[in-house]
C-alpha atoms as a PDB file:
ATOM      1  CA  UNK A   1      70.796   2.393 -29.145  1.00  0.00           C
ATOM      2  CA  UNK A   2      67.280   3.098 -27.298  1.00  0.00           C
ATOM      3  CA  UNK A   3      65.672   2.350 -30.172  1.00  0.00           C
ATOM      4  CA  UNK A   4      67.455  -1.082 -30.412  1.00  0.00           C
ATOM      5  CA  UNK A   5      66.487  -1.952 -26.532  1.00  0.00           C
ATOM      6  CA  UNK A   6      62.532  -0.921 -27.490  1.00  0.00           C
ATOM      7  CA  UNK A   7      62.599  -3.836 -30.327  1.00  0.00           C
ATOM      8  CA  UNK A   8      64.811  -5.709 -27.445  1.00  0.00           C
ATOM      9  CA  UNK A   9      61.859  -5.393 -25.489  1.00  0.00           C
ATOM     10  CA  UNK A  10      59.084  -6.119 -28.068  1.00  0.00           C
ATOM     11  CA  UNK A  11      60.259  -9.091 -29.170  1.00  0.00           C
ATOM     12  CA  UNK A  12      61.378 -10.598 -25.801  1.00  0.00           C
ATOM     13  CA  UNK A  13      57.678  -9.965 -24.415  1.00  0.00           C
ATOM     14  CA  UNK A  14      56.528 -11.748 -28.040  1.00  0.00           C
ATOM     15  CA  UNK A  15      58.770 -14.994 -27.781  1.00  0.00           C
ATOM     16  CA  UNK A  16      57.993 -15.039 -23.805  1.00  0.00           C
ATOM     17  CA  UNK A  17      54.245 -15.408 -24.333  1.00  0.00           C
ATOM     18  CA  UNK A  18      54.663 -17.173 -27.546  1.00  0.00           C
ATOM     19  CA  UNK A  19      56.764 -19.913 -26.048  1.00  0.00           C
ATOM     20  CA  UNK A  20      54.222 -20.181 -23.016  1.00  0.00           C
ATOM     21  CA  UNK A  21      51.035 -20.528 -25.255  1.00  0.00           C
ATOM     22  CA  UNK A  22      52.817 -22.897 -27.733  1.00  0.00           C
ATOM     23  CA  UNK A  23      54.084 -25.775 -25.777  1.00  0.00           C
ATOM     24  CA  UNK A  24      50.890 -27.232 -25.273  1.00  0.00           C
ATOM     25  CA  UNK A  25      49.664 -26.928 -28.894  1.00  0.00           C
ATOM     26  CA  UNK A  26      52.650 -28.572 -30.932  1.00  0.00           C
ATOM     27  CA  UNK A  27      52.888 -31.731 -29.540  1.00  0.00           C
ATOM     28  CA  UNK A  28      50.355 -33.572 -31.643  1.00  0.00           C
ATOM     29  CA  UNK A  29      48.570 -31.627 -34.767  1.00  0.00           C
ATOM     30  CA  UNK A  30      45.048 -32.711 -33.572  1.00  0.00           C
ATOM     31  CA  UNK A  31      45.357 -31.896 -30.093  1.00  0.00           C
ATOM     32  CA  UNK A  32      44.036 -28.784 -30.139  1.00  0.00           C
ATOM     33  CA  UNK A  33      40.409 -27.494 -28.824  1.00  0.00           C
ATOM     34  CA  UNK A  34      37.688 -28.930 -30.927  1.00  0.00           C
ATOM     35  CA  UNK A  35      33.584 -27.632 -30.931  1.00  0.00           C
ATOM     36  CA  UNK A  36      31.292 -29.005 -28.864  1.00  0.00           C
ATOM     37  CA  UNK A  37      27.572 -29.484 -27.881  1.00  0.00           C
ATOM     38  CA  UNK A  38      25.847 -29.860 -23.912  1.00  0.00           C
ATOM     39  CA  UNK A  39      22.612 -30.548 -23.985  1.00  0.00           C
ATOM     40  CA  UNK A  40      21.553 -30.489 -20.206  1.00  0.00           C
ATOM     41  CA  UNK A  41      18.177 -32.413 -18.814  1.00  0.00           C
ATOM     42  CA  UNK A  42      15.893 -30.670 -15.768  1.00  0.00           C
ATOM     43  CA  UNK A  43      13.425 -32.645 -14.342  1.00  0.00           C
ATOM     44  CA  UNK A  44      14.267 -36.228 -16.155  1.00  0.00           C
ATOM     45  CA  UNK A  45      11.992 -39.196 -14.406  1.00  0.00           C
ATOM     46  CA  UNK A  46      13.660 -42.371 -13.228  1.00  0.00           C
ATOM     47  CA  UNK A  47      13.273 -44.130 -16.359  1.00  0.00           C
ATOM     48  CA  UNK A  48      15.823 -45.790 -17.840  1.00  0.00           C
ATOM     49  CA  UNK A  49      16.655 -43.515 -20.881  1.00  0.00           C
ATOM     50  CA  UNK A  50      19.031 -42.680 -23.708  1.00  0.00           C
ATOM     51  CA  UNK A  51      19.894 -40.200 -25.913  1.00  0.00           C
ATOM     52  CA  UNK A  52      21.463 -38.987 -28.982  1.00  0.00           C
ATOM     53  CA  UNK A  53      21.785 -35.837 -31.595  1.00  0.00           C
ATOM     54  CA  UNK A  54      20.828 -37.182 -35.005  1.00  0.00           C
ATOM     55  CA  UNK A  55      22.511 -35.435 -37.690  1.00  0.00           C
ATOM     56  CA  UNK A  56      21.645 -33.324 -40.779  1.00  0.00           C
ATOM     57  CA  UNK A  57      24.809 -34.760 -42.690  1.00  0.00           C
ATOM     58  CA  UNK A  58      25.863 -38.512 -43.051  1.00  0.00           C
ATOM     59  CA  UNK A  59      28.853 -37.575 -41.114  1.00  0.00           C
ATOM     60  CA  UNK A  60      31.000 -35.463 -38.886  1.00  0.00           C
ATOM     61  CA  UNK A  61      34.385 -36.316 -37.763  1.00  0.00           C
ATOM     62  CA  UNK A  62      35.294 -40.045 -37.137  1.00  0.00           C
ATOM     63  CA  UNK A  63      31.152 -40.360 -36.492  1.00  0.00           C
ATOM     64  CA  UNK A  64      29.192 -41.602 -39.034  1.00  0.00           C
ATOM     65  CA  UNK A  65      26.426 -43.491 -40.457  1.00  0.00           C
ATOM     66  CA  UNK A  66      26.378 -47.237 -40.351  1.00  0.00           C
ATOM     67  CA  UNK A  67      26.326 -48.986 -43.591  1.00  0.00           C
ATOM     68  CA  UNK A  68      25.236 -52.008 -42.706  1.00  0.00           C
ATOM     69  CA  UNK A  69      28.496 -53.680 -42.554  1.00  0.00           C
ATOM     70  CA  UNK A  70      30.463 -55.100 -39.235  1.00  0.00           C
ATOM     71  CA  UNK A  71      33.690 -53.203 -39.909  1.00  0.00           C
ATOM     72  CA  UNK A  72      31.876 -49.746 -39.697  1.00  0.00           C
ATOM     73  CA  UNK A  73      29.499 -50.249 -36.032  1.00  0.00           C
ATOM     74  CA  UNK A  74      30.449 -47.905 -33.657  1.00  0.00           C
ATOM     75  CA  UNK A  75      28.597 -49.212 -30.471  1.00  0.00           C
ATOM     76  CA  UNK A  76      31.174 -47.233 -27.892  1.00  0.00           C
ATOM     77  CA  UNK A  77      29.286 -47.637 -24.282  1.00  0.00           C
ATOM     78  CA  UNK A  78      25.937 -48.347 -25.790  1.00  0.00           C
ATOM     79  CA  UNK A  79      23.842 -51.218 -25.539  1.00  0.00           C
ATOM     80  CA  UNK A  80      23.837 -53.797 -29.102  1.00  0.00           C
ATOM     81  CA  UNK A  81      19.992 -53.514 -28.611  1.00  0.00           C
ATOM     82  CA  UNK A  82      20.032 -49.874 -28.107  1.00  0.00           C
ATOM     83  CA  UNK A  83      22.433 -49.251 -30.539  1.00  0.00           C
ATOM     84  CA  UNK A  84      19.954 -51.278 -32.601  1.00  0.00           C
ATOM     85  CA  UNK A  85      16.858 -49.533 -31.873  1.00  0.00           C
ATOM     86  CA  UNK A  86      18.706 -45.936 -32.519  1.00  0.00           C
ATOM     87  CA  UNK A  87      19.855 -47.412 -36.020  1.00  0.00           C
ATOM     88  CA  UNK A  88      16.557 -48.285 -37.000  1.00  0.00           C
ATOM     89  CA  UNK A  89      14.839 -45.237 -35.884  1.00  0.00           C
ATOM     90  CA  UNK A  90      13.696 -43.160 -39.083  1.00  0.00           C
ATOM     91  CA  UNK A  91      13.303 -39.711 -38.508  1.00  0.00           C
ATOM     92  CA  UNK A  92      10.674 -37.905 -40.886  1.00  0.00           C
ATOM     93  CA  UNK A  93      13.091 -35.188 -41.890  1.00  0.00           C
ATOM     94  CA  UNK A  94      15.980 -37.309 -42.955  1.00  0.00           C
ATOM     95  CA  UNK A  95      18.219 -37.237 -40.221  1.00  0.00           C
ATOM     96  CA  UNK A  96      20.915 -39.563 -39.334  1.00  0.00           C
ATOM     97  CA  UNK A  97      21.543 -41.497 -36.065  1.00  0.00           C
ATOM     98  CA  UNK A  98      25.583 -41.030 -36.201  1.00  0.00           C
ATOM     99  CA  UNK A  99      26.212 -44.415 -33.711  1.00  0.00           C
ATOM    100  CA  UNK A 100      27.124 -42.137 -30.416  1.00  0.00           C
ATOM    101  CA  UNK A 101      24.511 -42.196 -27.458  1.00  0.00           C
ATOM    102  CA  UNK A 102      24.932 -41.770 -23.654  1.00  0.00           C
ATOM    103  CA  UNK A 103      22.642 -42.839 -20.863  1.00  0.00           C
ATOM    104  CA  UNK A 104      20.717 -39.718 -20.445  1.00  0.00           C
ATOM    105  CA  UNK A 105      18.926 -40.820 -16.954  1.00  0.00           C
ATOM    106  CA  UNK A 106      22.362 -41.136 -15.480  1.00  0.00           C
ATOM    107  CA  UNK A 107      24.313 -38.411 -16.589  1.00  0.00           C
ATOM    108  CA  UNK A 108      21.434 -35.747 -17.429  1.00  0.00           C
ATOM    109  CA  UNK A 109      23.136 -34.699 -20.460  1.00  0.00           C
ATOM    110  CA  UNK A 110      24.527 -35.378 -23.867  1.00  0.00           C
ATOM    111  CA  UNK A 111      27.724 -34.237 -24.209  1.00  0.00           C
ATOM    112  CA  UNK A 112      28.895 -34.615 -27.644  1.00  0.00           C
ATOM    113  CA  UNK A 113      32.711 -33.329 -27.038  1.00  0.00           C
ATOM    114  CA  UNK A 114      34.209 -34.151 -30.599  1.00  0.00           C
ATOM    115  CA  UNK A 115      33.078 -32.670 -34.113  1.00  0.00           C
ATOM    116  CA  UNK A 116      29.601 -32.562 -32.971  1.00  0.00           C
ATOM    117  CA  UNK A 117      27.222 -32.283 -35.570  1.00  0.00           C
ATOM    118  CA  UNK A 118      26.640 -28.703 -37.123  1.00  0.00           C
ATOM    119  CA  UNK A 119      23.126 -28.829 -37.887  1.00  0.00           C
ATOM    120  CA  UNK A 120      21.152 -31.425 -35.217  1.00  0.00           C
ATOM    121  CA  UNK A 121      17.812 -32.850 -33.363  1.00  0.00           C
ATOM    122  CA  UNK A 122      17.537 -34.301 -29.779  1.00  0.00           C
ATOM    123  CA  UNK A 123      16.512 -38.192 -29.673  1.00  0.00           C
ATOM    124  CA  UNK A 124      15.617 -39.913 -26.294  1.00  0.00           C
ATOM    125  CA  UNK A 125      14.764 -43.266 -26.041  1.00  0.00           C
ATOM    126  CA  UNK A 126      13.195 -45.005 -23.312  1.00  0.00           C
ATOM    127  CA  UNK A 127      13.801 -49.008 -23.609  1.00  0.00           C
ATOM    128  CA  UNK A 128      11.150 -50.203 -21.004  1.00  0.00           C
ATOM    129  CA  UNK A 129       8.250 -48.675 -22.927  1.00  0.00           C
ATOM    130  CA  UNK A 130       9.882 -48.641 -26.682  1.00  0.00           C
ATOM    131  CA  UNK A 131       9.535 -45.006 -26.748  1.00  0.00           C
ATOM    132  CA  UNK A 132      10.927 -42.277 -29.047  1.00  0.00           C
ATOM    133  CA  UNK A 133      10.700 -38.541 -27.920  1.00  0.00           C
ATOM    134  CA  UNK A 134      12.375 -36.286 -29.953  1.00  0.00           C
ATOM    135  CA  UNK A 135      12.958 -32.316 -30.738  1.00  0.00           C
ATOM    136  CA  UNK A 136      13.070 -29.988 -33.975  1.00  0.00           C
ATOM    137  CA  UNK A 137      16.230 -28.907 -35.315  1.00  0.00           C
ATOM    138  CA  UNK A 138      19.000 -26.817 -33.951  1.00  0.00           C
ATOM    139  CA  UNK A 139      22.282 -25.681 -34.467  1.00  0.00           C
ATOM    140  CA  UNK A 140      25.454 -25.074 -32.396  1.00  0.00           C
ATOM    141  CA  UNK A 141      25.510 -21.375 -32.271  1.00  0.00           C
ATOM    142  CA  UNK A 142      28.941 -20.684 -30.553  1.00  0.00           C
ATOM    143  CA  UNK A 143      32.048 -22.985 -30.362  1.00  0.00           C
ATOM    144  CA  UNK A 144      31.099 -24.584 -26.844  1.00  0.00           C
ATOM    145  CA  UNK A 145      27.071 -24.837 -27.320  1.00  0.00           C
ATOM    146  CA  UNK A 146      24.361 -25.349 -24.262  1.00  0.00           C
ATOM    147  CA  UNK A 147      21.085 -26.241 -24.415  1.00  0.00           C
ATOM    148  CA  UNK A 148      19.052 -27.015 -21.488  1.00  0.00           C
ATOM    149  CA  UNK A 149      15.818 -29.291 -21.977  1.00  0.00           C
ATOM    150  CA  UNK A 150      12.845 -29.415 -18.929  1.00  0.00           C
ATOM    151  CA  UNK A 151      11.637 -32.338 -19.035  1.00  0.00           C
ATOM    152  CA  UNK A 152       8.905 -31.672 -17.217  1.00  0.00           C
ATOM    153  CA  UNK A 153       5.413 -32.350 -18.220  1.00  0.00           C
ATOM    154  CA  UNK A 154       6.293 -34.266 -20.911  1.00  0.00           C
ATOM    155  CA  UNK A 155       4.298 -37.478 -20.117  1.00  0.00           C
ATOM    156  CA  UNK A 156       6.294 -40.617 -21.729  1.00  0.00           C
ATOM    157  CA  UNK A 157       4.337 -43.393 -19.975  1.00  0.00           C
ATOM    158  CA  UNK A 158       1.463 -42.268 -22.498  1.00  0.00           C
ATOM    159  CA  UNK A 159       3.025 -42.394 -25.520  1.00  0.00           C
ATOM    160  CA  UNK A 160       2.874 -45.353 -27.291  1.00  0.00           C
ATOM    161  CA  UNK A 161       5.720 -46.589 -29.824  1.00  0.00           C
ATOM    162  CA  UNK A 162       4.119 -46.858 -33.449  1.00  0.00           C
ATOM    163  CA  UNK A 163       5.066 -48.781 -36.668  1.00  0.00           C
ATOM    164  CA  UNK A 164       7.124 -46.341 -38.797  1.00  0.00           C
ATOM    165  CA  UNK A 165       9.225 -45.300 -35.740  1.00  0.00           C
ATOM    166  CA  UNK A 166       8.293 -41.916 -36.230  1.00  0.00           C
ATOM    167  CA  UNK A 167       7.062 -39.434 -33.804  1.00  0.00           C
ATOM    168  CA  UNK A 168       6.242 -35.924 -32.975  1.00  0.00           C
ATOM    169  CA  UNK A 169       8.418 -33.211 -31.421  1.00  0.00           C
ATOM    170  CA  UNK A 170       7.417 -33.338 -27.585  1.00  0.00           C
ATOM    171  CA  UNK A 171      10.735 -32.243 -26.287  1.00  0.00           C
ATOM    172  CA  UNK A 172      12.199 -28.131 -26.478  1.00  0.00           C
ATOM    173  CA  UNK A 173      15.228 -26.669 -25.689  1.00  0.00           C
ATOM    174  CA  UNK A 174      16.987 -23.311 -24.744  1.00  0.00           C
ATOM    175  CA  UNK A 175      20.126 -22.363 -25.439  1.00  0.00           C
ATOM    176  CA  UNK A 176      21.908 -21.879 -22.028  1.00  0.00           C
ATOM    177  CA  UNK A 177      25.473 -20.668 -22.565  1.00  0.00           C
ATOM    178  CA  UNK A 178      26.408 -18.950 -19.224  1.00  0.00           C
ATOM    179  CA  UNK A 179      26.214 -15.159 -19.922  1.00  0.00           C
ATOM    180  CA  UNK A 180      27.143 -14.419 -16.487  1.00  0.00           C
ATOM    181  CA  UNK A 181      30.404 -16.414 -15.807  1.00  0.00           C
ATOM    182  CA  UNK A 182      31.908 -14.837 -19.133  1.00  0.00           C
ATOM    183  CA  UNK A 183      31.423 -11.727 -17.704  1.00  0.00           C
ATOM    184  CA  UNK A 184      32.460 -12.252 -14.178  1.00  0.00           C
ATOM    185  CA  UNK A 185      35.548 -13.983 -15.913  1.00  0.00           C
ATOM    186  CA  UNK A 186      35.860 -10.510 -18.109  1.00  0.00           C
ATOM    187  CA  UNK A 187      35.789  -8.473 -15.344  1.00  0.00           C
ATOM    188  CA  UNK A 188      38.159 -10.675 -13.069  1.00  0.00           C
ATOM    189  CA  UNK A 189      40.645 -10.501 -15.513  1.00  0.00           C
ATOM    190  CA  UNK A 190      40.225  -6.699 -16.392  1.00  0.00           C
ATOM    191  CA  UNK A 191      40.533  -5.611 -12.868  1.00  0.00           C
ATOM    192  CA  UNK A 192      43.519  -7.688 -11.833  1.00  0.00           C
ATOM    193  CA  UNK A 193      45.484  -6.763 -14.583  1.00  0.00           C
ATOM    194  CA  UNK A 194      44.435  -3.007 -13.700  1.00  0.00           C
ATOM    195  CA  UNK A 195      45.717  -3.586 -10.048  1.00  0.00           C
ATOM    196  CA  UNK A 196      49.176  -5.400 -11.273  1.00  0.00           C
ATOM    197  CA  UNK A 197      50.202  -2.836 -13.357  1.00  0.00           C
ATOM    198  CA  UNK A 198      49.616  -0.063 -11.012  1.00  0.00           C
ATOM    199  CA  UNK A 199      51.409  -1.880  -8.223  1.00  0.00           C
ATOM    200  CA  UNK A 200      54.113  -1.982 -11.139  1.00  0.00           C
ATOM    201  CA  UNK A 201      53.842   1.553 -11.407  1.00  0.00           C
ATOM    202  CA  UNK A 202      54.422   2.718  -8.002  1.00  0.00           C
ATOM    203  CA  UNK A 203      57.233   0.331  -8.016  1.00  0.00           C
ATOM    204  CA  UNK A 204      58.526   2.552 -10.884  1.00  0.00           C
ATOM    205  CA  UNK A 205      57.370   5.789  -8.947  1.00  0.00           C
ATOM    206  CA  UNK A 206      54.390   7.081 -10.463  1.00  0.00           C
ATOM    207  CA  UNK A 207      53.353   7.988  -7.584  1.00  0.00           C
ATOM    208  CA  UNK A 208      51.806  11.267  -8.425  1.00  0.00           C
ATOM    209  CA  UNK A 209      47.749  12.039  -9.012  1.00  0.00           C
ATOM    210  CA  UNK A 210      48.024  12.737 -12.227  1.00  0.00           C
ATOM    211  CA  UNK A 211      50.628   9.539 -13.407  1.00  0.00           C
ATOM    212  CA  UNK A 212      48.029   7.213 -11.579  1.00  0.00           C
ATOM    213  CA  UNK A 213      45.193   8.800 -13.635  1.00  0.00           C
ATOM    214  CA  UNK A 214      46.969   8.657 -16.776  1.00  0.00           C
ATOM    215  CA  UNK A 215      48.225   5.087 -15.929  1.00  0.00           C
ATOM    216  CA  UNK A 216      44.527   3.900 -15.106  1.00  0.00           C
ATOM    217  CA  UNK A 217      42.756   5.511 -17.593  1.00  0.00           C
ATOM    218  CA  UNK A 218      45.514   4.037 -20.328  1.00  0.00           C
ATOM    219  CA  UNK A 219      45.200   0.710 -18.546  1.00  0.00           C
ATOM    220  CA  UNK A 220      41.202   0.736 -18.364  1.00  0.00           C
ATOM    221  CA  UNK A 221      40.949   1.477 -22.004  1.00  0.00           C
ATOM    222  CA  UNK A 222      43.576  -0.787 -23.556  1.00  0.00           C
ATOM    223  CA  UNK A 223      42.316  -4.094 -21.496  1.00  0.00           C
ATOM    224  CA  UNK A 224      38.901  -3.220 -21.913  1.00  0.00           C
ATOM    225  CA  UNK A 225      39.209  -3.512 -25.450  1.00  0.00           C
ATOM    226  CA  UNK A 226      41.785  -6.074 -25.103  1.00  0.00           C
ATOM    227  CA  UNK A 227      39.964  -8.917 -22.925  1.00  0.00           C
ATOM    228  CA  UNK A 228      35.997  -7.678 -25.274  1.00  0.00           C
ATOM    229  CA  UNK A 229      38.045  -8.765 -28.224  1.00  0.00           C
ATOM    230  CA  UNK A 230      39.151 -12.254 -26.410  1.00  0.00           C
ATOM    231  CA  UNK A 231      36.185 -13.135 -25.041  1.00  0.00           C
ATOM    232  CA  UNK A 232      34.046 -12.424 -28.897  1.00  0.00           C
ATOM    233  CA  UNK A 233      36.948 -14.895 -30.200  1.00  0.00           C
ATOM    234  CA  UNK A 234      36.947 -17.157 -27.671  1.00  0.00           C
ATOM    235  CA  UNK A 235      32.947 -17.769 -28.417  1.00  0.00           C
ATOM    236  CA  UNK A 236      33.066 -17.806 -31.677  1.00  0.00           C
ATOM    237  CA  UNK A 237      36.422 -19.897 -32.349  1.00  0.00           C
ATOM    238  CA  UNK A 238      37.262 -21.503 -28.952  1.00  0.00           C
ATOM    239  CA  UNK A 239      40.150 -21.666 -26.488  1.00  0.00           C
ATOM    240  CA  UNK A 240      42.799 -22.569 -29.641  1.00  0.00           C
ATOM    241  CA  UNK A 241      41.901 -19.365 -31.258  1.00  0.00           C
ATOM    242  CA  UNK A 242      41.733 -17.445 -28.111  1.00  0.00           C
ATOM    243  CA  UNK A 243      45.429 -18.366 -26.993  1.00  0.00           C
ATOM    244  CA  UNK A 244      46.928 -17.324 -30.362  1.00  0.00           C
ATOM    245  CA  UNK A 245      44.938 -14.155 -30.562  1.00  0.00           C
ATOM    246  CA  UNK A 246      46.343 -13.068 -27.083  1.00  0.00           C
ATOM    247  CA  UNK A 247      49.858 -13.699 -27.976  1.00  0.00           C
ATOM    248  CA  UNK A 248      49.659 -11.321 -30.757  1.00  0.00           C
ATOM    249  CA  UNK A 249      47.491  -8.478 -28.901  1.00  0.00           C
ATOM    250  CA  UNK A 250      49.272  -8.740 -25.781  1.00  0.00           C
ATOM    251  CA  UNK A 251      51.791  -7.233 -28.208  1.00  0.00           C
ATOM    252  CA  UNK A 252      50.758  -5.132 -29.672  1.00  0.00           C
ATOM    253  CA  UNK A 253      49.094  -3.804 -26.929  1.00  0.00           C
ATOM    254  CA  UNK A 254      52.479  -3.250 -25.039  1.00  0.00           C
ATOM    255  CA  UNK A 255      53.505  -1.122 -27.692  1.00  0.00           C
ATOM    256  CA  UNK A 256      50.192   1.165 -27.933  1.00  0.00           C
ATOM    257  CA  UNK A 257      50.657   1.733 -24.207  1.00  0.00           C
ATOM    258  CA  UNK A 258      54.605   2.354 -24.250  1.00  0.00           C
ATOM    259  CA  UNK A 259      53.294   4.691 -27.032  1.00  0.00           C
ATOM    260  CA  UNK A 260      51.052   6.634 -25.004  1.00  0.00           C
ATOM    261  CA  UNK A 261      52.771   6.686 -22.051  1.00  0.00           C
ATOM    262  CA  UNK A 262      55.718   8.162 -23.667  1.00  0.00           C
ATOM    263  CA  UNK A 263      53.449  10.929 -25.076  1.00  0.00           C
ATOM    264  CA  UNK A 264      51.244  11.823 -22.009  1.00  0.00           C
ATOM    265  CA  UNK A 265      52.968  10.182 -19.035  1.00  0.00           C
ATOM    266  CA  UNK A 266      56.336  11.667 -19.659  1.00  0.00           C
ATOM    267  CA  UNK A 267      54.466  15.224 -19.520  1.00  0.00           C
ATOM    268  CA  UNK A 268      53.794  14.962 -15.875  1.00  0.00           C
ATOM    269  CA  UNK A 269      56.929  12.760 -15.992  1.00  0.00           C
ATOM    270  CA  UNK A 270      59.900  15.350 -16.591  1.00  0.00           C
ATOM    271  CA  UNK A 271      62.685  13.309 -14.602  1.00  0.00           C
ATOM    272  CA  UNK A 272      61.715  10.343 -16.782  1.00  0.00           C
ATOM    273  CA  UNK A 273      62.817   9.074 -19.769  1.00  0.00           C
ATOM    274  CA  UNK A 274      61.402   7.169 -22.681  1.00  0.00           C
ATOM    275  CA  UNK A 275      63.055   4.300 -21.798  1.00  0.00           C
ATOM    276  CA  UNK A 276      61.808   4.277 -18.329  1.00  0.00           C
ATOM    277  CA  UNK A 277      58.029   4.391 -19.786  1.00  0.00           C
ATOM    278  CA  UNK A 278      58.506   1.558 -22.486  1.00  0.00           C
ATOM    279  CA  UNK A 279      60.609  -0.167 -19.653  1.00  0.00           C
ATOM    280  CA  UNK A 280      57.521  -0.241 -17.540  1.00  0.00           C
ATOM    281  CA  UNK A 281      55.051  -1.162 -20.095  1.00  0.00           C
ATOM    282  CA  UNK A 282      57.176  -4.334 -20.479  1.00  0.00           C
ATOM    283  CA  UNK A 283      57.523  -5.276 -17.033  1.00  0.00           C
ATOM    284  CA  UNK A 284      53.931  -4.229 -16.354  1.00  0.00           C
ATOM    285  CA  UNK A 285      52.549  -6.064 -19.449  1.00  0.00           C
ATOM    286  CA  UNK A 286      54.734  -9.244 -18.286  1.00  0.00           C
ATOM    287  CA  UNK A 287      53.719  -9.564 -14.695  1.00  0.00           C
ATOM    288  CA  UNK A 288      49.608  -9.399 -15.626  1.00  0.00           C
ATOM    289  CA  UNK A 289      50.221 -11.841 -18.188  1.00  0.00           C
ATOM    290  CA  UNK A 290      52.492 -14.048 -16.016  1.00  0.00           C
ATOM    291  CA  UNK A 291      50.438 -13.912 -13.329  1.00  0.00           C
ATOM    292  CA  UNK A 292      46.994 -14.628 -15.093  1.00  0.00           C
ATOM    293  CA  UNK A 293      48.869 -17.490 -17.014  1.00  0.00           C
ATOM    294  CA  UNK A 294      49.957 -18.553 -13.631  1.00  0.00           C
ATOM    295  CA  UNK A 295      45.760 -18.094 -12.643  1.00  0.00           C
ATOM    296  CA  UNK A 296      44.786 -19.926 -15.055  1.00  0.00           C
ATOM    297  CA  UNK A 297      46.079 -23.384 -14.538  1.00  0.00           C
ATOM    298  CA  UNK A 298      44.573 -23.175 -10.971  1.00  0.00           C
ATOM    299  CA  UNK A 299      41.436 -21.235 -12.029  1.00  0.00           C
ATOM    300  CA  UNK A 300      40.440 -22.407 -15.566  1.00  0.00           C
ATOM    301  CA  UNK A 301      36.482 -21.312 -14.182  1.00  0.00           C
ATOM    302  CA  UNK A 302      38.077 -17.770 -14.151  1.00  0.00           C
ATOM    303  CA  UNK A 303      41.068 -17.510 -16.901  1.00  0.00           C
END
């Protein structure tokens, strides 16, 4: 019978969370989370100016190449005579202007938000002079890539637009993903998942030194290793990945720590039983998740 109510328990926590996470994702099949690339300006002058990633490969998603014919221009929000001047642009490594630009002097960045190219350079164009300033090659390194650009000291006004439309790498940039709010996010989420299922715990009347130790250190370890592993798949594979992952490790972590409560817990525990300690890894396990799901749609910065 108790061992019925512990798979009860397991699989009510996995259809709760499942359910949750799921909704958003099955509506539409491409609606899901897809790569993308910031490139942030510092320091840009006044001057009217546009930008672009040219592309290693002929195409990436619906972006592409133009072939010359009217069905296949993409001009989106650019200019026809930008548009032009980006199309006829030949870079001296071979690659391609995909047909997507934004106006760099106004919004001091590219955002390319949509199967961004893998393998890409930095174009800026400045109409009023006819000038092409571009960068060497880089990649998107995570699945939400930053670069950063200073444009300062780079002296356009100079540089003078020649025949084969070519020109020499003026511009760098630095990757810029933010370090820091990742781990203030990781250590948010650690600590006020701690401090729920502790407050669950005295609820449950662990109340004793050595129950709190064995609850925190249990709950320090698990959701240390829990939220590490999240945040590694969240960089690498993005918020679509990280969702699914935490269904099935919020799992599986409810059952390690039901495990080890029943084994260490319950010696300091003699009036309880097993039942009480899975009981409380469920509800404790539920509330931090319910409550940082809850977080979460107020505080995407943080969850």
């Amino acid at each position: 019978m108790k061992k019925r109510m512990y798979v009860g328990l397991f699989m009510l926590l996995f259809c709760m969370i499942f359910a949750v996470t799921a909704l958003p994702i099955t509506a539409k099949a491409d609606m899901g989370p897809k790569p993308s690339v910031h490139i942030q300006f510092k320091n840009m002058s006044d001057d009217l100016c546009y930008g672009t990633l040219l592309s290693k490969e002929k195409c990436t998603g619906p972006a592409q190449v133009w072939d010359g014919t009217a069905r296949n221009e993409q001009l989106y929000d650019l200019d026809r005579n930008i548009w032009k001047a980006f199309v006829d642009y030949k870079d001296p490594d071979g690659y391609y202007f995909l047909q997507r630009g934004w106006t760099v002097s106004e919004t001091g960045e590219i955002a390319w938000t949509y199967y961004p190219p893998e393998d890409f350079k930095i174009l800026l164009y400045y109409p009023e002079t006819g000038t092409f300033v571009s960068s060497g090659s880089y990649e998107r390194y995570a699945f939400d890539t930053y670069y950063t650009v200073d444009m300062e000291g780079v002296r356009i006004g100079s540089v003078e637009y020649n025949e084969d439309l070519s020109t020499n790498e003026r511009i760098n940039a630095y990757r810029s993903y933010n370090y820091r709010m990742e781990l203030l996010s990781l250590a948010v989420r650690i600590l006020l998942t701690i401090a729920i299922e502790m407050v669950v715990g005295l609820l449950f009347g662990f109340r004793q030194k050595k129950q709190l130790q064995i609850l925190a250190l249990v709950n320090i370890t698990t959701q240390l290793l829990l939220n590490l592993l999240l945040n590694i798949i969240h960089y690498n594979a993005g918020p679509l990945a990280f969702i699914t992952s935490y269904v099935f490790f919020e799992v599986i972590v409810f059952a390690l720590e039901a495990g080890l409560y029943c084994r260490f817990l319950k010696r300091v525990s003699p009036k309880k039983e097993n039942g009480d300690f899975v009981l409380y890894s469920f509800i404790a396990n539920s509330a931090s998740f319910w409550v940082g799901y809850y977080l979460a749609t107020v505080l995407p910065g943080i969850f």
